[in-house]
PDB file of N, CA and C in Angstrom:
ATOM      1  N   UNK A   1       0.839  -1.179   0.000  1.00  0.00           N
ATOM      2  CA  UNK A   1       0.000   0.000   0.000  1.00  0.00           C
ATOM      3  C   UNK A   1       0.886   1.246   0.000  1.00  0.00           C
ATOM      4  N   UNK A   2       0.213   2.434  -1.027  1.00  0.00           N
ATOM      5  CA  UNK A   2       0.725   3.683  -0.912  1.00  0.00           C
ATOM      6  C   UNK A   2       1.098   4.085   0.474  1.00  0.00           C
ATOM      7  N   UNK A   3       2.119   5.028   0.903  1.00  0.00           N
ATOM      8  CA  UNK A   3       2.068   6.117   2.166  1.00  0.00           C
ATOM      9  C   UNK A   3       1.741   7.661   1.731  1.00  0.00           C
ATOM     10  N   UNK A   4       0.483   7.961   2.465  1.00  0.00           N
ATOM     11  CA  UNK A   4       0.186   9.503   2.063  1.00  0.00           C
ATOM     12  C   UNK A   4       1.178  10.256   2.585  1.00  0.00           C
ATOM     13  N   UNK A   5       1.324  11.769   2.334  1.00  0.00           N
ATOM     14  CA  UNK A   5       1.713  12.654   2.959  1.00  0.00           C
ATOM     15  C   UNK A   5       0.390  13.313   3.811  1.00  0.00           C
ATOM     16  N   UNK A   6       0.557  13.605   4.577  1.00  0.00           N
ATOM     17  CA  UNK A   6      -0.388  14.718   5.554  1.00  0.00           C
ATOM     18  C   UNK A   6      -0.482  15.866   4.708  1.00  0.00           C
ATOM     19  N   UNK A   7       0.940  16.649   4.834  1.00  0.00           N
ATOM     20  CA  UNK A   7       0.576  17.827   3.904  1.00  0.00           C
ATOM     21  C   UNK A   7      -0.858  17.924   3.193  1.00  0.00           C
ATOM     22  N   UNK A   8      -1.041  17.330   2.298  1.00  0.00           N
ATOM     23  CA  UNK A   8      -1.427  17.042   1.142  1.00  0.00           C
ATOM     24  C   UNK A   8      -3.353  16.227   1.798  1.00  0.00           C
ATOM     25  N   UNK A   9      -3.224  16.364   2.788  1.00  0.00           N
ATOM     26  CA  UNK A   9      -4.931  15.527   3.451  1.00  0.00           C
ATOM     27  C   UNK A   9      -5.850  16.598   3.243  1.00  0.00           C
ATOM     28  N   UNK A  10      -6.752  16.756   2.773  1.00  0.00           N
ATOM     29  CA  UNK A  10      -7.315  17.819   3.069  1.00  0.00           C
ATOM     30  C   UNK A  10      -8.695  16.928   2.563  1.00  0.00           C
ATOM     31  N   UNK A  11     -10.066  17.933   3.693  1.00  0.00           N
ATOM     32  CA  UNK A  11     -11.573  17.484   3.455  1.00  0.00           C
ATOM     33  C   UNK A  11     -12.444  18.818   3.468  1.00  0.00           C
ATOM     34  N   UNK A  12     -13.134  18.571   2.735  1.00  0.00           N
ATOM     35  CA  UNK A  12     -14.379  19.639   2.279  1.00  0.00           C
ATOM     36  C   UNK A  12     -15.429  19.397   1.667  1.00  0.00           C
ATOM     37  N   UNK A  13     -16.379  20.384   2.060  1.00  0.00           N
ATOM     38  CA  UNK A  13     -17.998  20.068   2.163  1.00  0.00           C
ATOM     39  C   UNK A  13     -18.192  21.037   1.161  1.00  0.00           C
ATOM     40  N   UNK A  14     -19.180  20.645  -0.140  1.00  0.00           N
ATOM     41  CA  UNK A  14     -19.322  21.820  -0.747  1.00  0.00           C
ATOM     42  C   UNK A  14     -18.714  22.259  -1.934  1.00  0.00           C
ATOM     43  N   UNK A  15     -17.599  21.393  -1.957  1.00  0.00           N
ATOM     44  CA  UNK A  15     -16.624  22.088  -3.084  1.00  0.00           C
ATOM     45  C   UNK A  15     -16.712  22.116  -4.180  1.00  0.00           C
ATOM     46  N   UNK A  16     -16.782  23.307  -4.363  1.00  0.00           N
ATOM     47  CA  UNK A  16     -17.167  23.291  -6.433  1.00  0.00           C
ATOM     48  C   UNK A  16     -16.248  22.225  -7.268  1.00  0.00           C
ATOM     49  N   UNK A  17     -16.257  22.771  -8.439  1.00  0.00           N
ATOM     50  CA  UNK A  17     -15.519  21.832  -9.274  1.00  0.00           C
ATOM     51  C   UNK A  17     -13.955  22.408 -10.069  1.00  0.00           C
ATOM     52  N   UNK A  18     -14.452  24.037  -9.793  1.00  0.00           N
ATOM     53  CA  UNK A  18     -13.339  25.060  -9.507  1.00  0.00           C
ATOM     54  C   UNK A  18     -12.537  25.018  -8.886  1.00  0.00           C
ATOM     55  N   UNK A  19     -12.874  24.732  -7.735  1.00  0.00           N
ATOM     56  CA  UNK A  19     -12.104  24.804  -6.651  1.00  0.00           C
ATOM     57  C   UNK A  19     -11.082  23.632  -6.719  1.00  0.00           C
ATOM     58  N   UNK A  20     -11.909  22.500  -6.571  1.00  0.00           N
ATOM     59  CA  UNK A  20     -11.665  21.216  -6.661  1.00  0.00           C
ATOM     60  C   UNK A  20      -9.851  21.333  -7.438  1.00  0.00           C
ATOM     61  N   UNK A  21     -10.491  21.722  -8.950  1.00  0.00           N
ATOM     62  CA  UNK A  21      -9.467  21.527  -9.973  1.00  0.00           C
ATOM     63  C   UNK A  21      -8.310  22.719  -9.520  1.00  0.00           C
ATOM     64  N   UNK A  22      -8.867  23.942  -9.081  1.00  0.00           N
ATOM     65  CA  UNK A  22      -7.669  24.766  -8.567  1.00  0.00           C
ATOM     66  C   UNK A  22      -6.747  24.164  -8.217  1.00  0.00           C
ATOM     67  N   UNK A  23      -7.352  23.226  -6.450  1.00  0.00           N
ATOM     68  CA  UNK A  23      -5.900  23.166  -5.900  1.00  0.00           C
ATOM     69  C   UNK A  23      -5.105  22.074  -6.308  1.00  0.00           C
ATOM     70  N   UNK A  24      -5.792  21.064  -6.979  1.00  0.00           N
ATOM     71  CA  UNK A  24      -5.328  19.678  -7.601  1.00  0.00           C
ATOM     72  C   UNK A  24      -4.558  20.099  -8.786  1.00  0.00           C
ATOM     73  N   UNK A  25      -4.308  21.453 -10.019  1.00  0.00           N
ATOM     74  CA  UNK A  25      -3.251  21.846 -10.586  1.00  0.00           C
ATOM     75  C   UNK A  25      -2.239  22.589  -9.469  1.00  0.00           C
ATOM     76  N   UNK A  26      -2.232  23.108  -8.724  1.00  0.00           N
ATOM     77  CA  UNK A  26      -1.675  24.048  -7.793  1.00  0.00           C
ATOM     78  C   UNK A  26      -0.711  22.973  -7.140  1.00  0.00           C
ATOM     79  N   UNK A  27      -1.260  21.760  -6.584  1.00  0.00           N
ATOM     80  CA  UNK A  27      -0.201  21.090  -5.645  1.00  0.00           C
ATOM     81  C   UNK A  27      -0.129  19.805  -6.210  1.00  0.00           C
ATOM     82  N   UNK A  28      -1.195  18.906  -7.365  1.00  0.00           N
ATOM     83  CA  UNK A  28       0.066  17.503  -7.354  1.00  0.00           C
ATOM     84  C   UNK A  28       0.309  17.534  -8.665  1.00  0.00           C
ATOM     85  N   UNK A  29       1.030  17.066  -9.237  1.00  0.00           N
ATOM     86  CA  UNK A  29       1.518  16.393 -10.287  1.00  0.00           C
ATOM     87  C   UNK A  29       0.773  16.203 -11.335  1.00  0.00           C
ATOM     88  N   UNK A  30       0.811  17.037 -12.404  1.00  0.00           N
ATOM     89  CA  UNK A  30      -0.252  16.102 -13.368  1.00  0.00           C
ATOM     90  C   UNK A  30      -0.212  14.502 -13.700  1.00  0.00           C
ATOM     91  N   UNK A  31       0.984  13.970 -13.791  1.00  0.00           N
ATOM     92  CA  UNK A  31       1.100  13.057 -14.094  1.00  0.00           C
ATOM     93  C   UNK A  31       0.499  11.780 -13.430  1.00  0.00           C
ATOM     94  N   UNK A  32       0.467  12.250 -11.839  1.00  0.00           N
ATOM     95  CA  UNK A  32      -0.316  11.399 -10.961  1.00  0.00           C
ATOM     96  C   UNK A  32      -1.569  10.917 -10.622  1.00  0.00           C
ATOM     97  N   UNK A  33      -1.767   9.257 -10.509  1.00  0.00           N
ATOM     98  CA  UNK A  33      -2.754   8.733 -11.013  1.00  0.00           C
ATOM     99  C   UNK A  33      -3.822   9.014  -9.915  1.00  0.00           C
ATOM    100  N   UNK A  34      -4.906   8.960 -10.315  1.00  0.00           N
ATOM    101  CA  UNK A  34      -6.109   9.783  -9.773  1.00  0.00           C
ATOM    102  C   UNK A  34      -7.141   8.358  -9.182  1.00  0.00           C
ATOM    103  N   UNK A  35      -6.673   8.329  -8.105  1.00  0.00           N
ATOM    104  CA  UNK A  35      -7.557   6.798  -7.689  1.00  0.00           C
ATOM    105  C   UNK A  35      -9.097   7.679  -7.094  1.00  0.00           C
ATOM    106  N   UNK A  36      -9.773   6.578  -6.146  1.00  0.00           N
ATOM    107  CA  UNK A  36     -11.478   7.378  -5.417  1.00  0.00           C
ATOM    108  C   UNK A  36     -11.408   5.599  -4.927  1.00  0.00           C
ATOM    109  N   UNK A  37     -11.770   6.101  -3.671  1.00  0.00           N
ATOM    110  CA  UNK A  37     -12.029   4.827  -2.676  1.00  0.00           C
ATOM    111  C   UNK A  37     -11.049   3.997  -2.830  1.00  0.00           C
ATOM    112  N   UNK A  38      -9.676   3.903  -2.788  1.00  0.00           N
ATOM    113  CA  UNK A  38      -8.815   3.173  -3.051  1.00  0.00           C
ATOM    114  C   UNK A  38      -8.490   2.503  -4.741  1.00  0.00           C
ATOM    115  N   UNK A  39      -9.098   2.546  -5.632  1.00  0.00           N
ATOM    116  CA  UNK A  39      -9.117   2.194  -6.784  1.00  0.00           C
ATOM    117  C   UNK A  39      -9.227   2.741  -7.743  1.00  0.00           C
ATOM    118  N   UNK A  40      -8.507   2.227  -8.841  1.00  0.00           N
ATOM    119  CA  UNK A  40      -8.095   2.867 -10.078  1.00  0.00           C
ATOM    120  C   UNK A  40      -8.591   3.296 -11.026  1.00  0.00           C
ATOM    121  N   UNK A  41      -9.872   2.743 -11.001  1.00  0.00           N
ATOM    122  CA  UNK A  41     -11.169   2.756 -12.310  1.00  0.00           C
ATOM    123  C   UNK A  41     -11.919   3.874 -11.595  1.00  0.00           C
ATOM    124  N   UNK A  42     -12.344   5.010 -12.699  1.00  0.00           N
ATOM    125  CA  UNK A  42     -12.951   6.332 -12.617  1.00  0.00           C
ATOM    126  C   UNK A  42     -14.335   6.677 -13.246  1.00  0.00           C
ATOM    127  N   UNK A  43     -15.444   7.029 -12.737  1.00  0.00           N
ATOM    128  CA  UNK A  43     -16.654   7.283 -13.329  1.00  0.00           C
ATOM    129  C   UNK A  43     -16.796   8.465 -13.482  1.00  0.00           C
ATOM    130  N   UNK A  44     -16.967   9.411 -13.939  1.00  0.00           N
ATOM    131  CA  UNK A  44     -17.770  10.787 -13.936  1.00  0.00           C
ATOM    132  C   UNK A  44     -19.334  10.931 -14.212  1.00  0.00           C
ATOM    133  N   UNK A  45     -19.983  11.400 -13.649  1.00  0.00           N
ATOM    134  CA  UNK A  45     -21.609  11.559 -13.797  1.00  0.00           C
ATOM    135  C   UNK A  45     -22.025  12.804 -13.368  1.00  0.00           C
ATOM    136  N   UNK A  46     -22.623  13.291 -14.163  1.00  0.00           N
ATOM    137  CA  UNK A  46     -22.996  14.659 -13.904  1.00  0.00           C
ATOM    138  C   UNK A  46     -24.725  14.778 -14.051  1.00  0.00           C
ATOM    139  N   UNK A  47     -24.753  15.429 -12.711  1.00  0.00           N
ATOM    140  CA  UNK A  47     -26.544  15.627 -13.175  1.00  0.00           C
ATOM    141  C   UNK A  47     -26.915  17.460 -13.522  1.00  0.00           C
ATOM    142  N   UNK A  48     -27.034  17.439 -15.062  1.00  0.00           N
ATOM    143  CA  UNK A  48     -27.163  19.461 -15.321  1.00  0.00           C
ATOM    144  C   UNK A  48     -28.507  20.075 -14.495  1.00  0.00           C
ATOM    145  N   UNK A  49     -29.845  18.904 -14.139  1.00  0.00           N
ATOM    146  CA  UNK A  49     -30.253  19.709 -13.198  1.00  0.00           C
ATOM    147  C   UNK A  49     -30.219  19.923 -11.587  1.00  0.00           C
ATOM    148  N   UNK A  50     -28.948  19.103 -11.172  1.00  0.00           N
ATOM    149  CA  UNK A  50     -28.830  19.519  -9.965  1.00  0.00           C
ATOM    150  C   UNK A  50     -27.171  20.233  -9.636  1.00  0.00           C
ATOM    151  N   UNK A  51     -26.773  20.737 -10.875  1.00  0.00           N
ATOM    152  CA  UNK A  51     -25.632  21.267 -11.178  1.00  0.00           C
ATOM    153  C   UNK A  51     -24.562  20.348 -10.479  1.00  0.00           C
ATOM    154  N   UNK A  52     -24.423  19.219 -10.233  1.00  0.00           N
ATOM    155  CA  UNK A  52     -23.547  18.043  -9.479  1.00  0.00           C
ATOM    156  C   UNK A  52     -22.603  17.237 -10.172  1.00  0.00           C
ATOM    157  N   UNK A  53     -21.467  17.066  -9.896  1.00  0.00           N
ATOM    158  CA  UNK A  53     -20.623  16.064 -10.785  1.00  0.00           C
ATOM    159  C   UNK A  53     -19.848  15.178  -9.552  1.00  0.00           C
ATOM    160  N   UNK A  54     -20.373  13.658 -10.200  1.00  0.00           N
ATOM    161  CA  UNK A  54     -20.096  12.960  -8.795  1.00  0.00           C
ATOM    162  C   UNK A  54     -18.967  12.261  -9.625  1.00  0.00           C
ATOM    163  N   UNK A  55     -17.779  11.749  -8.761  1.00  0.00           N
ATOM    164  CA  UNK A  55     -16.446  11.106  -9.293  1.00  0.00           C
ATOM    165  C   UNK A  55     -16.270   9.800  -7.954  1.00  0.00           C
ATOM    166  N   UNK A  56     -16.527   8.982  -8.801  1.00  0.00           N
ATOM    167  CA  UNK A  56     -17.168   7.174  -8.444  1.00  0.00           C
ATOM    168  C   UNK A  56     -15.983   6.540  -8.489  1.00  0.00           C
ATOM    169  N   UNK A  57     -15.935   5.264  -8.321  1.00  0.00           N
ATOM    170  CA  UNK A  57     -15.172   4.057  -8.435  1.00  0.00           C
ATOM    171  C   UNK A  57     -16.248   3.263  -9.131  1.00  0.00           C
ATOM    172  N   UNK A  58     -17.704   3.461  -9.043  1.00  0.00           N
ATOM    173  CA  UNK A  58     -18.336   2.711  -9.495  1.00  0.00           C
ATOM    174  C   UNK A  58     -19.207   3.143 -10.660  1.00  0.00           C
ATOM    175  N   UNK A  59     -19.353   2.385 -11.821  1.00  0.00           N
ATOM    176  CA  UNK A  59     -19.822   2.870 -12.944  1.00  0.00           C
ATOM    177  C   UNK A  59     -21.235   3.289 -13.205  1.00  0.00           C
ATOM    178  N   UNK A  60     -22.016   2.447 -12.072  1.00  0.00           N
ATOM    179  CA  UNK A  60     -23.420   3.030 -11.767  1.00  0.00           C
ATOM    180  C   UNK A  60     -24.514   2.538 -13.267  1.00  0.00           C
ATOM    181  N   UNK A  61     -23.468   1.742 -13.833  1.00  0.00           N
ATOM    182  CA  UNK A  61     -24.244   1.046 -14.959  1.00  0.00           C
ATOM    183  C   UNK A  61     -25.850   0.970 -14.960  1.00  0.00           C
ATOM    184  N   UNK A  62     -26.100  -0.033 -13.940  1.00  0.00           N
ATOM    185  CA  UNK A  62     -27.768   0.037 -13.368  1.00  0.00           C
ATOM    186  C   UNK A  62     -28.158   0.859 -13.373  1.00  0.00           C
ATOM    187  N   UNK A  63     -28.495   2.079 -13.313  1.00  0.00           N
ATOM    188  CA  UNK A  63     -28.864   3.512 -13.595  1.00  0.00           C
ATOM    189  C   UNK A  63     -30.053   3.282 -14.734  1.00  0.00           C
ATOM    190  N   UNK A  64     -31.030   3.729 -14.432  1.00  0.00           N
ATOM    191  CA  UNK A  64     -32.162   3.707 -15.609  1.00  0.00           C
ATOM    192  C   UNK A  64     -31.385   4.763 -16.563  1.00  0.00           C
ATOM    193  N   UNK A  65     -31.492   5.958 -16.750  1.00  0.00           N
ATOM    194  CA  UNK A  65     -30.594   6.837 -17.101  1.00  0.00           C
ATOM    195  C   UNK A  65     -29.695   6.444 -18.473  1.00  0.00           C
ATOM    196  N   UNK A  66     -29.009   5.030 -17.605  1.00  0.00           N
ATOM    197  CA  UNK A  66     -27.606   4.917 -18.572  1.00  0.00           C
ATOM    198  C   UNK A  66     -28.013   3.522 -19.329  1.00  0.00           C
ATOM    199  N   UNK A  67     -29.120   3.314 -19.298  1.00  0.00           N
ATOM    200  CA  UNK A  67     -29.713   2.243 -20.314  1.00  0.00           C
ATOM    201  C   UNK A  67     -29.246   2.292 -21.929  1.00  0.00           C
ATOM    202  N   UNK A  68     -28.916   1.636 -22.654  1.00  0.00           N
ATOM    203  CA  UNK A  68     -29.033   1.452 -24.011  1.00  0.00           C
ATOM    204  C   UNK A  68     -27.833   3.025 -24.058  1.00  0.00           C
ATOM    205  N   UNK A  69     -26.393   3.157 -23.130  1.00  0.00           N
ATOM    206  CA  UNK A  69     -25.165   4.068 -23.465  1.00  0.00           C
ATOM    207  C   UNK A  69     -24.148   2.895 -22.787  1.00  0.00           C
ATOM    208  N   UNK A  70     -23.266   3.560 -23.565  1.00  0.00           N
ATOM    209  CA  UNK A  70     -21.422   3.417 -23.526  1.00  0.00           C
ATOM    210  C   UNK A  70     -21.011   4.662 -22.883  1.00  0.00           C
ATOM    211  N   UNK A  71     -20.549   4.299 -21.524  1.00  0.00           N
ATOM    212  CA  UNK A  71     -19.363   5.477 -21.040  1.00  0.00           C
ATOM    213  C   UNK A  71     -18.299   5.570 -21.417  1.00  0.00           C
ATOM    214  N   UNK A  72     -18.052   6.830 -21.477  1.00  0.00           N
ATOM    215  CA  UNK A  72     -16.755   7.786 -22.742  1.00  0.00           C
ATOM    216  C   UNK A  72     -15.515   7.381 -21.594  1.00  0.00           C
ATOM    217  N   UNK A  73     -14.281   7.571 -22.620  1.00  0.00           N
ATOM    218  CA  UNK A  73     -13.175   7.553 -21.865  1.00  0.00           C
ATOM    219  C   UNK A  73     -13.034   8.967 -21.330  1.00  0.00           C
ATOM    220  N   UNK A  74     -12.118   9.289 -20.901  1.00  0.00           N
ATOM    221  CA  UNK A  74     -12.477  11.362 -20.066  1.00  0.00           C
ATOM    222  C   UNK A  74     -11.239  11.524 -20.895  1.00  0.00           C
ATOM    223  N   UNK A  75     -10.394  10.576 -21.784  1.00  0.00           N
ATOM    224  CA  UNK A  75      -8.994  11.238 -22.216  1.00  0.00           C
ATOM    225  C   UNK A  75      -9.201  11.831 -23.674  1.00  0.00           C
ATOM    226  N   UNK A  76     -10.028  10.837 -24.048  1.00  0.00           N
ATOM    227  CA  UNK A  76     -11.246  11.480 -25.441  1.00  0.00           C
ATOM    228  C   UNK A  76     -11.997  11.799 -25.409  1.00  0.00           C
ATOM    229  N   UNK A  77     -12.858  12.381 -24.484  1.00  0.00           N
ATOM    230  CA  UNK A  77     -13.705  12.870 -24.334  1.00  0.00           C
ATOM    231  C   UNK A  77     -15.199  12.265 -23.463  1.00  0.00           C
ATOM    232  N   UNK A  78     -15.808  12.768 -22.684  1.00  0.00           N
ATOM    233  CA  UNK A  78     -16.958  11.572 -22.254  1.00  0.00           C
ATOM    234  C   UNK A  78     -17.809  11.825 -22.794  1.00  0.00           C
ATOM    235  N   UNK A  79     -19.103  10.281 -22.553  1.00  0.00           N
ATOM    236  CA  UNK A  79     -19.960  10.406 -23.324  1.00  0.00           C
ATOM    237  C   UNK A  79     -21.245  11.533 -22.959  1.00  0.00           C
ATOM    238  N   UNK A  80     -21.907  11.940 -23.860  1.00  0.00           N
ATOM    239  CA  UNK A  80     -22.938  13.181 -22.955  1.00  0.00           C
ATOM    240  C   UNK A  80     -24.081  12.297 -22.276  1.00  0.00           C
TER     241      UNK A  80
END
């Protein structure tokens, strides 16, 4: 298993997506891999009417929603 730095712990309620991305160019690495709940595989889901973008480990496939779609890669682009 990884060792975190402390520095680098930080929690917040609320946080835009601005923000979010501010301090994540500001302090790590682009190059560094972007896990969520310990794991490597990444979902993005956005709901435009509750202005929300949730970032998963889980693909949420079951979703009435995501019936009869293919989720986009985020390096080409995701799917709408």
């Amino acid at each position: 298993m990884n060792e975190y730095d402390p520095k680098y712990w930080k929690h917040g309620v609320n946080v835009t997506v601005g923000q979010f991305c501010d301090y994540i160019k500001k302090n790590i690495p682009s190059d560094a891999v972007l896990y969520i709940c310990g794991d490597n595989n990444v979902s993005l889901h956005f709901s435009p009417q509750g202005n929300i973008l949730s970032v998963d480990y889980d693909t949420l496939s079951d979703l009435p929603e995501y019936e009869n779609c293919a989720a986009g890669e985020p390096v080409t682009g995701v799917s709408p």
